[in-house]
PDB file of N, CA and C in Angstrom:
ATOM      1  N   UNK A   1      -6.066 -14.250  -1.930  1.00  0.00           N
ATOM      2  CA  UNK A   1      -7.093 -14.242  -2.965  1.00  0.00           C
ATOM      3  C   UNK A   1      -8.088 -15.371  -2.695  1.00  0.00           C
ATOM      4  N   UNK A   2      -9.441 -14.976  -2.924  1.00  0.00           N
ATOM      5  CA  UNK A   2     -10.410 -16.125  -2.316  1.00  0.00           C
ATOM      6  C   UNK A   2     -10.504 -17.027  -3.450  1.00  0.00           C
ATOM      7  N   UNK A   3     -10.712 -18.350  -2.797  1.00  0.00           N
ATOM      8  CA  UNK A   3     -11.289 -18.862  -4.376  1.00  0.00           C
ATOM      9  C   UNK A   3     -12.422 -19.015  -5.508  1.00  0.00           C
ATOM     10  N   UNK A   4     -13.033 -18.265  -5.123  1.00  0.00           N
ATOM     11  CA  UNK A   4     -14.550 -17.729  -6.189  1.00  0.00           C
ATOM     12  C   UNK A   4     -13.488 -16.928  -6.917  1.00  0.00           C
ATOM     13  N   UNK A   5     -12.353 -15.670  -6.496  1.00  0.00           N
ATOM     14  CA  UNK A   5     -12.135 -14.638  -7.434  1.00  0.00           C
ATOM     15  C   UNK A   5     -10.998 -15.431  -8.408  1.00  0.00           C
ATOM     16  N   UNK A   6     -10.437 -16.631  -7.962  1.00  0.00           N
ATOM     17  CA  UNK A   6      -9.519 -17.277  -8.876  1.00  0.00           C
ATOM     18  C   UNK A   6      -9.899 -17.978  -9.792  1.00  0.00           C
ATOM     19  N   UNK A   7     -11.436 -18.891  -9.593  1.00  0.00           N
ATOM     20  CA  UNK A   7     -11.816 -19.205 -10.533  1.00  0.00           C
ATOM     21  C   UNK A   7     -12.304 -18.546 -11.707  1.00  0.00           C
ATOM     22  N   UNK A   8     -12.843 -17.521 -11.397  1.00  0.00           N
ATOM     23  CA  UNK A   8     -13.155 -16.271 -12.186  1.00  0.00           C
ATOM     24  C   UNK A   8     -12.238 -15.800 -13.394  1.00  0.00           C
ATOM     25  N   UNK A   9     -10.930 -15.241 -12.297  1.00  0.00           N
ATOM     26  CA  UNK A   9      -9.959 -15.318 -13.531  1.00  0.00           C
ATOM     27  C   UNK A   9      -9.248 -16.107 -14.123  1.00  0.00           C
ATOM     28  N   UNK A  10      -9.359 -17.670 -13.472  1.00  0.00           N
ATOM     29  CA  UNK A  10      -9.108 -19.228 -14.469  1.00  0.00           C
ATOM     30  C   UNK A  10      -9.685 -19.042 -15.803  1.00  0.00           C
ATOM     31  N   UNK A  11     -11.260 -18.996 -15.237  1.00  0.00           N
ATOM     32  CA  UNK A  11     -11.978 -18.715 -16.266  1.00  0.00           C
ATOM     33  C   UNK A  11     -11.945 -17.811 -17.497  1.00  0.00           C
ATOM     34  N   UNK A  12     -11.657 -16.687 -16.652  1.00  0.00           N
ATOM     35  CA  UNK A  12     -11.641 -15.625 -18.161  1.00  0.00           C
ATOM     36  C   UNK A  12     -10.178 -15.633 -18.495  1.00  0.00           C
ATOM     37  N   UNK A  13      -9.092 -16.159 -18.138  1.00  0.00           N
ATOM     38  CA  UNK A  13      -8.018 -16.629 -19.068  1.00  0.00           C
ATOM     39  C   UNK A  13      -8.427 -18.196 -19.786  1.00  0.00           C
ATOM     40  N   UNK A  14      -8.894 -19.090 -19.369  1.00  0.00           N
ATOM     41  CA  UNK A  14      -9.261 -19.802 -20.693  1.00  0.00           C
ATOM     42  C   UNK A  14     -10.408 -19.418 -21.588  1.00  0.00           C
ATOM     43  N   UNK A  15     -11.053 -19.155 -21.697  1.00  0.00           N
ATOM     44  CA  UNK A  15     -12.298 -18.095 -21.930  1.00  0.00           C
ATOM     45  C   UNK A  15     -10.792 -17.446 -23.436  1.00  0.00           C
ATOM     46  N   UNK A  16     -10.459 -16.488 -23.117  1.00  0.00           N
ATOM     47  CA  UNK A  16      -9.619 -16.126 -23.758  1.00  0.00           C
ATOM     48  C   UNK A  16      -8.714 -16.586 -25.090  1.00  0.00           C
ATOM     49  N   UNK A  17      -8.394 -17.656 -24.162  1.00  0.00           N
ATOM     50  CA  UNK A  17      -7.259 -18.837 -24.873  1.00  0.00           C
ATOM     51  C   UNK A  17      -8.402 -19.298 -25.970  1.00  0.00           C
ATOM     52  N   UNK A  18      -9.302 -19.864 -25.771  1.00  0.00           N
ATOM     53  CA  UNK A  18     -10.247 -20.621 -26.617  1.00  0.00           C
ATOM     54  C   UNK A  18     -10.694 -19.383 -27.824  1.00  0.00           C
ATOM     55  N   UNK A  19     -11.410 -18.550 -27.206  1.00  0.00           N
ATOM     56  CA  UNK A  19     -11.603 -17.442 -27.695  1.00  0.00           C
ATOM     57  C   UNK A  19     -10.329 -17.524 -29.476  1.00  0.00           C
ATOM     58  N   UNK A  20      -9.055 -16.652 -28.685  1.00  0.00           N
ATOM     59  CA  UNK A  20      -7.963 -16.625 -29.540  1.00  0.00           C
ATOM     60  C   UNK A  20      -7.680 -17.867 -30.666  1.00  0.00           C
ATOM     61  N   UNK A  21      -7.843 -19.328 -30.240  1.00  0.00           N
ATOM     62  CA  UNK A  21      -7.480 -20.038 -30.872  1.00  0.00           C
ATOM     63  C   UNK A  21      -8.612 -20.193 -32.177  1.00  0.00           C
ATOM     64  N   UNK A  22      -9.825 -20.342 -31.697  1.00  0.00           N
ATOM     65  CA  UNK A  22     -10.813 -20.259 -32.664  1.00  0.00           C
ATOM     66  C   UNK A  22     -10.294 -19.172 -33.344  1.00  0.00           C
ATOM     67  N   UNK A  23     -10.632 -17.774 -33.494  1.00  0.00           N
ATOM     68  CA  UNK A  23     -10.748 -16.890 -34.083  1.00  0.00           C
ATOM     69  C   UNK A  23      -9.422 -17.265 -34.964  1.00  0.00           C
ATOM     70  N   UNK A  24      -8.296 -17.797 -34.969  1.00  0.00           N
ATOM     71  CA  UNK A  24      -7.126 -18.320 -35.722  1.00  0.00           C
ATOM     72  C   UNK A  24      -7.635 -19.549 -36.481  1.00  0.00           C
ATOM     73  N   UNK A  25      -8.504 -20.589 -36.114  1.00  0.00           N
ATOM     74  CA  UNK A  25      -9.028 -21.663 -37.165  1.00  0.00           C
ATOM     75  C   UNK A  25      -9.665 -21.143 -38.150  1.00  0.00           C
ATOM     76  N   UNK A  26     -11.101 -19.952 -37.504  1.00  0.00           N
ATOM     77  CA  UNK A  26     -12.266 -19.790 -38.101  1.00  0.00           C
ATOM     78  C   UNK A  26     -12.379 -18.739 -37.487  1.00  0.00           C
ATOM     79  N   UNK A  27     -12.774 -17.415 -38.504  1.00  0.00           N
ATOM     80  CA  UNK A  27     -12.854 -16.364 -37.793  1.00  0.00           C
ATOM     81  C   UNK A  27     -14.068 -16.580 -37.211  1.00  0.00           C
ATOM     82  N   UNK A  28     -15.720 -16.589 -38.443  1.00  0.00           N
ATOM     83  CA  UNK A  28     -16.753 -17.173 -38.225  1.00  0.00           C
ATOM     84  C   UNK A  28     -17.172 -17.469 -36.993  1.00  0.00           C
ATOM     85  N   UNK A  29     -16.174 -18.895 -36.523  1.00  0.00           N
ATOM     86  CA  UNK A  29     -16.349 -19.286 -34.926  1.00  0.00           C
ATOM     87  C   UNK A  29     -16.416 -18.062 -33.703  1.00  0.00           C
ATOM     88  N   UNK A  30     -15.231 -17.203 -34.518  1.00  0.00           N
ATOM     89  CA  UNK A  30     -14.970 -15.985 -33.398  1.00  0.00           C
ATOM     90  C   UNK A  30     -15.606 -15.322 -32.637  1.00  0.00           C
ATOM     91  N   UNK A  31     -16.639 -14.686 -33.740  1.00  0.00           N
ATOM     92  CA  UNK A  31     -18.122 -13.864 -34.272  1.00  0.00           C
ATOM     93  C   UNK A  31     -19.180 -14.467 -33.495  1.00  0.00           C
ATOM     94  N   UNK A  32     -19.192 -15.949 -33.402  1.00  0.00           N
ATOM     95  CA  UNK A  32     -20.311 -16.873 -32.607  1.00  0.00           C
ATOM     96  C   UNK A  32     -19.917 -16.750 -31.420  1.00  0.00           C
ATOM     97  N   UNK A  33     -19.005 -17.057 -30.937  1.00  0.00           N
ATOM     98  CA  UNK A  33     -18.096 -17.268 -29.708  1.00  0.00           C
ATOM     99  C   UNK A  33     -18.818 -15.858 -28.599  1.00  0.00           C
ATOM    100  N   UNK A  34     -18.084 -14.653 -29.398  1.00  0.00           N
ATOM    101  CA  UNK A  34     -18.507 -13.596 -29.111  1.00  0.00           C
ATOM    102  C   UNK A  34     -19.996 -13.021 -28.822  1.00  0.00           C
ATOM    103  N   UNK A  35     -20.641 -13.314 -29.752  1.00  0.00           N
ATOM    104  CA  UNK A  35     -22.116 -13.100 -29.584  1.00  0.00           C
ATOM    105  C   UNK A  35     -22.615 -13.929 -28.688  1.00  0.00           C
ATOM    106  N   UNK A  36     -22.248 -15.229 -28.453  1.00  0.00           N
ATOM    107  CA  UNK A  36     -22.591 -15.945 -27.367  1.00  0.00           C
ATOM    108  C   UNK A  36     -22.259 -15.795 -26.138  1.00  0.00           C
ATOM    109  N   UNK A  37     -21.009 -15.085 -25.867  1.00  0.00           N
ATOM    110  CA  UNK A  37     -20.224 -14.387 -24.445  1.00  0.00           C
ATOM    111  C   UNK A  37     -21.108 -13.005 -24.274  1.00  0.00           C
ATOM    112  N   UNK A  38     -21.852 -12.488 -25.299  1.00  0.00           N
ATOM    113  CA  UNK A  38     -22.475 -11.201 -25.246  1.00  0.00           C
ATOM    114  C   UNK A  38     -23.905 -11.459 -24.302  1.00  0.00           C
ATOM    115  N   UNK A  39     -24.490 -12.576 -25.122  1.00  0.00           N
ATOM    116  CA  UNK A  39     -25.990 -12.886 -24.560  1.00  0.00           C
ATOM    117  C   UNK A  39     -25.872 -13.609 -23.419  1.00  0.00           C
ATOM    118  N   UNK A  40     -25.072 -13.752 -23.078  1.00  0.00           N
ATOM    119  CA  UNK A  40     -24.456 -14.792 -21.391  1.00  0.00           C
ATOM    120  C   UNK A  40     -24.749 -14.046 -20.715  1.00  0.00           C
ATOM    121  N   UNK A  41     -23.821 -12.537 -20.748  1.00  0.00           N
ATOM    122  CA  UNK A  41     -23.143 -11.354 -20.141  1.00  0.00           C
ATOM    123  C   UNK A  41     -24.660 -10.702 -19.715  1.00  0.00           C
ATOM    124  N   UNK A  42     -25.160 -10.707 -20.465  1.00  0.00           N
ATOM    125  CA  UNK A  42     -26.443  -9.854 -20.351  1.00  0.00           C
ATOM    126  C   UNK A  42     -27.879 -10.588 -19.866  1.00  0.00           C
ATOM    127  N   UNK A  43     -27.400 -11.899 -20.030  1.00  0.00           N
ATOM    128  CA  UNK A  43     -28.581 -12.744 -18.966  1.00  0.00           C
ATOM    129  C   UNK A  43     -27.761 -13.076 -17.179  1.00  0.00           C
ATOM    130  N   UNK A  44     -26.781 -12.992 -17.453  1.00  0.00           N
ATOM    131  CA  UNK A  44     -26.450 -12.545 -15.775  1.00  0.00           C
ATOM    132  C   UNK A  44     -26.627 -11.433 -15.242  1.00  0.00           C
ATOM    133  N   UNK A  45     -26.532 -10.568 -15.914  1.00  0.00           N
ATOM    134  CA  UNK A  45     -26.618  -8.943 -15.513  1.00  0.00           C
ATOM    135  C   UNK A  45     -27.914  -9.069 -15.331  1.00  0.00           C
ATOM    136  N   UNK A  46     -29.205  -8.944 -16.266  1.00  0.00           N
ATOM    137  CA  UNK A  46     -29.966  -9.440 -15.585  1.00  0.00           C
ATOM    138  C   UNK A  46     -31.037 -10.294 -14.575  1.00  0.00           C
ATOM    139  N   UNK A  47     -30.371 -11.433 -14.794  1.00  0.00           N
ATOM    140  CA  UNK A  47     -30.632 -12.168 -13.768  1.00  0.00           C
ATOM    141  C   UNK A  47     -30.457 -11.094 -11.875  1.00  0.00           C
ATOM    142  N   UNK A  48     -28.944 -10.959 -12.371  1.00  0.00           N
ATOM    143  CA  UNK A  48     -28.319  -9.923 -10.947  1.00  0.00           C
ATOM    144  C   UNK A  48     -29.296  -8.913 -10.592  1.00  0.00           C
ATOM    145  N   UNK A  49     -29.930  -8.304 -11.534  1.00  0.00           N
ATOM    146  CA  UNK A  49     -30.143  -6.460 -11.509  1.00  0.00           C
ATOM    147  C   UNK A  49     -32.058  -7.287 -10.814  1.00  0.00           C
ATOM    148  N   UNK A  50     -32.472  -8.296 -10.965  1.00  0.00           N
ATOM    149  CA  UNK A  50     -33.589  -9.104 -10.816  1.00  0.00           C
ATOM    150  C   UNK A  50     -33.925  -9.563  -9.779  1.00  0.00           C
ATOM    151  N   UNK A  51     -32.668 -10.068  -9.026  1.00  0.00           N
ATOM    152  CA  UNK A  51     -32.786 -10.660  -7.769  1.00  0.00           C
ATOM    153  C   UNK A  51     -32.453  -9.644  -6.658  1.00  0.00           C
ATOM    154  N   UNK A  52     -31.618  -8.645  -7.003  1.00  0.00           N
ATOM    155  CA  UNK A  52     -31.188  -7.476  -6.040  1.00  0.00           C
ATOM    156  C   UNK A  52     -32.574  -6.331  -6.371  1.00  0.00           C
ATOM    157  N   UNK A  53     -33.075  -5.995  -7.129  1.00  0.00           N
ATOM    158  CA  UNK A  53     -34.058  -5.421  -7.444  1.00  0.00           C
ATOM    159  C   UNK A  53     -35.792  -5.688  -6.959  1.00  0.00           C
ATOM    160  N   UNK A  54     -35.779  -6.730  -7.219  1.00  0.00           N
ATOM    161  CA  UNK A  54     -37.305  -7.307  -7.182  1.00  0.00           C
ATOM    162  C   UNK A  54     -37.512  -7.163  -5.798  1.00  0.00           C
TER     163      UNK A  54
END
């Protein structure tokens, strides 16, 4: 396994963990958390679809 793809899934298992624990303090936080992993998701995608495209 290379290590770009391990950090990746380091990442999206703590990503996760944090995720889970908030949503158990504060759901609220959850909701933010989420919407903020949403608008990430979708400024890399395009960023990606931008640089392979253009």
């Amino acid at each position: 396994m290379s290590a770009e793809r391990f950090r990746l899934i380091l990442a999206i298992c703590l990503i996760g963990v944090s995720v889970a624990v908030m949503g158990a303090v504060n759901p609220l936080l959850l909701v933010l958390a989420l919407l903020a992993g949403c608008v990430w998701l979708l400024w890399r995608l395009a960023r990606w679809a931008w640089q392979r495209f253009h």
